[in-house]
C-alpha atoms as a PDB file:
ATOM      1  CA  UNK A   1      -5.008   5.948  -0.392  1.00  0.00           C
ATOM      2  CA  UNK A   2      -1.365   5.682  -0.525  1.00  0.00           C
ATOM      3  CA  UNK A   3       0.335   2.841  -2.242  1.00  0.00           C
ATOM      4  CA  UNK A   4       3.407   0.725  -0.700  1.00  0.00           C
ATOM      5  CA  UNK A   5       6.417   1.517  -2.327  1.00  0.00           C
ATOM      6  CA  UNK A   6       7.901  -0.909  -4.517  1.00  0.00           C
ATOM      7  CA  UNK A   7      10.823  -1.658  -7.054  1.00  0.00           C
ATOM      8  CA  UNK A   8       7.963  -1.048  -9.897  1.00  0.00           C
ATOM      9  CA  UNK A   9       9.986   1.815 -10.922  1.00  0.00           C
ATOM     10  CA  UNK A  10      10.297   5.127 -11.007  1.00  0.00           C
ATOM     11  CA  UNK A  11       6.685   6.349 -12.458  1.00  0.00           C
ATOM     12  CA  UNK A  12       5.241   4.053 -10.379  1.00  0.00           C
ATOM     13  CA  UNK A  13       1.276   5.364  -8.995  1.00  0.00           C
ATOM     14  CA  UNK A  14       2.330   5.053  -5.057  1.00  0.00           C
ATOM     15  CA  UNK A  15      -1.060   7.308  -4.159  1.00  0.00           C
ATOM     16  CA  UNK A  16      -4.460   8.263  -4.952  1.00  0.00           C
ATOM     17  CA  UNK A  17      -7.476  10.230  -3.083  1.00  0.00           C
ATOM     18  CA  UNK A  18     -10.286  12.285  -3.661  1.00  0.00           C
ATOM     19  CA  UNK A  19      -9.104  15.378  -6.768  1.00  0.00           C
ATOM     20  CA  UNK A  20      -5.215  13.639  -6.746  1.00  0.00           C
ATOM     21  CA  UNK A  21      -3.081  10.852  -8.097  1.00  0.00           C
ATOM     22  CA  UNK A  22       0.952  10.429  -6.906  1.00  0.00           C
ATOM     23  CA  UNK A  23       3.682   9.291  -9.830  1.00  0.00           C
ATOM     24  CA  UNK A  24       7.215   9.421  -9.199  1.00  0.00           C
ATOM     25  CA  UNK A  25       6.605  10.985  -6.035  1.00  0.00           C
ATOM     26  CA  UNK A  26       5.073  14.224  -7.302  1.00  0.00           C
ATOM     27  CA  UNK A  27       0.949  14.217  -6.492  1.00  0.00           C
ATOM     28  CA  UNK A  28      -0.865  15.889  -9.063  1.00  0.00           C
ATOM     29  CA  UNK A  29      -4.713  17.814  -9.004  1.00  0.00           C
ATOM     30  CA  UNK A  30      -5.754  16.845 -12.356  1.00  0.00           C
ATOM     31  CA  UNK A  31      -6.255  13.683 -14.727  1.00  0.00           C
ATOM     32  CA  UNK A  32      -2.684  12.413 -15.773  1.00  0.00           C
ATOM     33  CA  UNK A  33      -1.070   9.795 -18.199  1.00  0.00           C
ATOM     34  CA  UNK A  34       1.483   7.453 -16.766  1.00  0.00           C
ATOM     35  CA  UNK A  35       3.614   5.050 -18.605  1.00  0.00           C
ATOM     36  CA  UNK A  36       6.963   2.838 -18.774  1.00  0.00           C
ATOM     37  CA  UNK A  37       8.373   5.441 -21.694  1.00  0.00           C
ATOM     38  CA  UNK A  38       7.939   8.507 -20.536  1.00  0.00           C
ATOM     39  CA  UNK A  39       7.419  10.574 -17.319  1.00  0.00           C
ATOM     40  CA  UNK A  40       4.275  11.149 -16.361  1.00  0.00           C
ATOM     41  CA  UNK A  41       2.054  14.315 -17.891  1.00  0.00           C
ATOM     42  CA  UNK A  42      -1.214  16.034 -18.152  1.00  0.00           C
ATOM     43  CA  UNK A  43      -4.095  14.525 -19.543  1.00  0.00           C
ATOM     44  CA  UNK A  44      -6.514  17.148 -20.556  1.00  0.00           C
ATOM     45  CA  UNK A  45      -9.665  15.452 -19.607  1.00  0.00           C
ATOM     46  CA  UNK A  46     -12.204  17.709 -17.566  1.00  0.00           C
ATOM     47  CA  UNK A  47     -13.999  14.568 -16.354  1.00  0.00           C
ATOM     48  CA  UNK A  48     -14.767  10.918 -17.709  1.00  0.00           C
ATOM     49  CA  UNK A  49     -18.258  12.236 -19.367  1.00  0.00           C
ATOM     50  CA  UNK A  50     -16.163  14.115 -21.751  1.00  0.00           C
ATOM     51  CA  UNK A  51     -13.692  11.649 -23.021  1.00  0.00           C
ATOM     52  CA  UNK A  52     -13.447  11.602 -26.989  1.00  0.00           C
ATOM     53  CA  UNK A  53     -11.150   9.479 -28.976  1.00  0.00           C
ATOM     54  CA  UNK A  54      -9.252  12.982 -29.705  1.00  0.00           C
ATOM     55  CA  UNK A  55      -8.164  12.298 -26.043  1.00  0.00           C
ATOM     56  CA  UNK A  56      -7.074   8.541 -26.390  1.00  0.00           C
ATOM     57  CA  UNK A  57      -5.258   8.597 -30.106  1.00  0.00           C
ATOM     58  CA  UNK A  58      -2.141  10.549 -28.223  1.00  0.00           C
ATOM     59  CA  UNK A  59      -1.928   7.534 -25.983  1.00  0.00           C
ATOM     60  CA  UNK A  60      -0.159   5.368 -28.898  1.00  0.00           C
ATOM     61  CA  UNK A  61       1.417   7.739 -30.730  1.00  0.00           C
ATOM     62  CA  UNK A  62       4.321   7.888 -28.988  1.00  0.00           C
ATOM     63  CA  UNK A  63       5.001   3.920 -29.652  1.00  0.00           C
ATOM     64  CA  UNK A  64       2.738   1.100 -29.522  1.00  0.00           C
ATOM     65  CA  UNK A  65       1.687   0.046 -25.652  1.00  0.00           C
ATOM     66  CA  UNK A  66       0.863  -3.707 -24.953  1.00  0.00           C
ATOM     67  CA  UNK A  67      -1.886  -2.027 -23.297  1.00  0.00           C
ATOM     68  CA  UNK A  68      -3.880   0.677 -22.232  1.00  0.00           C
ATOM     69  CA  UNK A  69      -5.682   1.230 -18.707  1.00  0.00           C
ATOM     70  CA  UNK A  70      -8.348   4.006 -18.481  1.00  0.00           C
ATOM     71  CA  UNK A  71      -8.910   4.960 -14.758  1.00  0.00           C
ATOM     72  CA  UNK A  72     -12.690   6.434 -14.977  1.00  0.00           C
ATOM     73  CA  UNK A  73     -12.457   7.854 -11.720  1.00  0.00           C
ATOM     74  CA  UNK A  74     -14.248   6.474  -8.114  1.00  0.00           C
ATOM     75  CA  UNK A  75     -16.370   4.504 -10.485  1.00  0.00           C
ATOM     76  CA  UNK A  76     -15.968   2.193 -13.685  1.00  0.00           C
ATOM     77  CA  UNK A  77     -17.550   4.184 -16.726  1.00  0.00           C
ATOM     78  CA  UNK A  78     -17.632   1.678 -19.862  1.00  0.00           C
ATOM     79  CA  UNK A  79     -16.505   3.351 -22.858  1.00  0.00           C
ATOM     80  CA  UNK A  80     -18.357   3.062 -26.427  1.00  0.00           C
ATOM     81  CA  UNK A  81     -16.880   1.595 -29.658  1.00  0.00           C
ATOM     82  CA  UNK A  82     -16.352   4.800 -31.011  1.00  0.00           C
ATOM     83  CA  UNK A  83     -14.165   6.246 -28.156  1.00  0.00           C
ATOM     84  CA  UNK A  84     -12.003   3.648 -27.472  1.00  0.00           C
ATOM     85  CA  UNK A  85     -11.301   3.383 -31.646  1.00  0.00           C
ATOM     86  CA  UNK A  86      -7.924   4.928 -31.872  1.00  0.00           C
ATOM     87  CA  UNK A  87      -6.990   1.714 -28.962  1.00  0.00           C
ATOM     88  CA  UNK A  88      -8.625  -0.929 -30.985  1.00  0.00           C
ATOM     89  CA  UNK A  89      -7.335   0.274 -34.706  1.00  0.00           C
ATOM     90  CA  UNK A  90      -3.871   0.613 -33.059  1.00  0.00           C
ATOM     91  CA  UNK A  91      -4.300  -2.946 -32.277  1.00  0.00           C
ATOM     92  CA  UNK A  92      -3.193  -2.717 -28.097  1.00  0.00           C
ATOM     93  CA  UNK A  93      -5.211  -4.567 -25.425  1.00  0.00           C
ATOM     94  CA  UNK A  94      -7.710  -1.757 -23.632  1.00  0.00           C
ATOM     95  CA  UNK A  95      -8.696  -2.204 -20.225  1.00  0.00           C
ATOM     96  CA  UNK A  96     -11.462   0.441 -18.155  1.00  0.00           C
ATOM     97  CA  UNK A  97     -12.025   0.315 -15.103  1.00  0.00           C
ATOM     98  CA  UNK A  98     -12.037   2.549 -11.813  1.00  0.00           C
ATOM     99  CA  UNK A  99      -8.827   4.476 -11.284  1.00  0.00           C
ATOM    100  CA  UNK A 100      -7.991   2.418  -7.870  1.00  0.00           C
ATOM    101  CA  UNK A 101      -7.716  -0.549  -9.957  1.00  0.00           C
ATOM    102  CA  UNK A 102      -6.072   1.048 -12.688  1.00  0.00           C
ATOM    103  CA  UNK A 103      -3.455   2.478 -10.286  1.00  0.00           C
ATOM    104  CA  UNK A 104      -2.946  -1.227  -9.004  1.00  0.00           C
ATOM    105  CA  UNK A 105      -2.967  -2.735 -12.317  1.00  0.00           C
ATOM    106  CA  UNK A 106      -0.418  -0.270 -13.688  1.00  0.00           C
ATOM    107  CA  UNK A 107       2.246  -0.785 -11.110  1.00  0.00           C
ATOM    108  CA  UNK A 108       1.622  -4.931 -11.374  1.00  0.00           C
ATOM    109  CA  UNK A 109       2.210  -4.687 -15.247  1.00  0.00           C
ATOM    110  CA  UNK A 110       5.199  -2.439 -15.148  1.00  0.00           C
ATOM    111  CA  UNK A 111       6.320  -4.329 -12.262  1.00  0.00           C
ATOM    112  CA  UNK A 112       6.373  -7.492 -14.561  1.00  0.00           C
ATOM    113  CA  UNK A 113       8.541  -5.144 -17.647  1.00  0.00           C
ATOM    114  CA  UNK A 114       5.232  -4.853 -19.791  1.00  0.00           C
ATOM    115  CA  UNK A 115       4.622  -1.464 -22.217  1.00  0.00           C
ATOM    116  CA  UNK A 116       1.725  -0.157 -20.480  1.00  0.00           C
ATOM    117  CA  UNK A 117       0.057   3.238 -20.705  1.00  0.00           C
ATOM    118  CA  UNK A 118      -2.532   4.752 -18.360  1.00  0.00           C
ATOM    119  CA  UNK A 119      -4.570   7.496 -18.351  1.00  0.00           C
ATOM    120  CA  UNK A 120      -6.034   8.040 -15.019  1.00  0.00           C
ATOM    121  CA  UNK A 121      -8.977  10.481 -13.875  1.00  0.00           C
ATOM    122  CA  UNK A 122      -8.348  11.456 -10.441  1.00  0.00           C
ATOM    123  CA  UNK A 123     -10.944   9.861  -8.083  1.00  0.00           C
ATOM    124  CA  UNK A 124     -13.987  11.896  -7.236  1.00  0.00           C
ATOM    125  CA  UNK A 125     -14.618  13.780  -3.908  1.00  0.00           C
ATOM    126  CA  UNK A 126     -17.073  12.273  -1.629  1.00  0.00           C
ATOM    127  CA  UNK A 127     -19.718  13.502  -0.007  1.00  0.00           C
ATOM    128  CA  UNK A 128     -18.543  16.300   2.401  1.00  0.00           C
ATOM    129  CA  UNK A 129     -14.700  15.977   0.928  1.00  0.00           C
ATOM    130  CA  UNK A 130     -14.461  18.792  -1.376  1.00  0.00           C
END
């Protein structure tokens, strides 16, 4: 799906499909972090079954978000306590839900000037879309 352009700036998520996300109008084949700080970069996550805190702590290192979106992919994947820790000892709001949403949400939030990190899985392939 491809997102209107808007004045959300310039990492804004303007596209997402099956195996791909779009930030500052480069598409990308592979899970990604997007934020207001920096530009956008690799997030080494194979898929949402293997996320580990290791993955989220670098998420607030770089500076404290106001909050943190998790795109799980085509579908929302609820995260345990013990994942999401480095988020909730860092004291930042945490937010999961499917990447779509978490696209949509980003661009809203940084539309509005807000810190906001996200770290999106690229949507899944459907049936017949590989």
């Amino acid at each position: 799906m491809k997102l209107n352009q808007s004045e959300t700036g310039a990492f804004a998520v303007t596209g997402y499909g099956p195996g791909y996300l779009i930030a500052g109008g480069v598409r990308y084949g592979h899970a990604l972090i997007v934020s207001t700080e920096a530009p956008p970069r690799r997030w080494p996550l194979a898929d949402i079954s293997s996320l580990g805190a290791d993955l989220l702590a670098p998420l607030v290192a770089g500076g404290k978000p106001e909050i943190v979106l998790i795109g799980t992919g085509s579908h929302q994947v609820f995260q345990p306590p013990a994942v999401l820790r480095p988020l909730i000892e860092a004291g930042v709001g945490i937010e999961v839900m499917n990447t779509a949403a978490a696209c949509r949400t980003f661009n809203l939030l940084q539309g509005e000037g807000r810190r906001v990190v996200a770290a999106l899985c690229c949507p899944e392939p459907g049936p017949g879309q590989a």
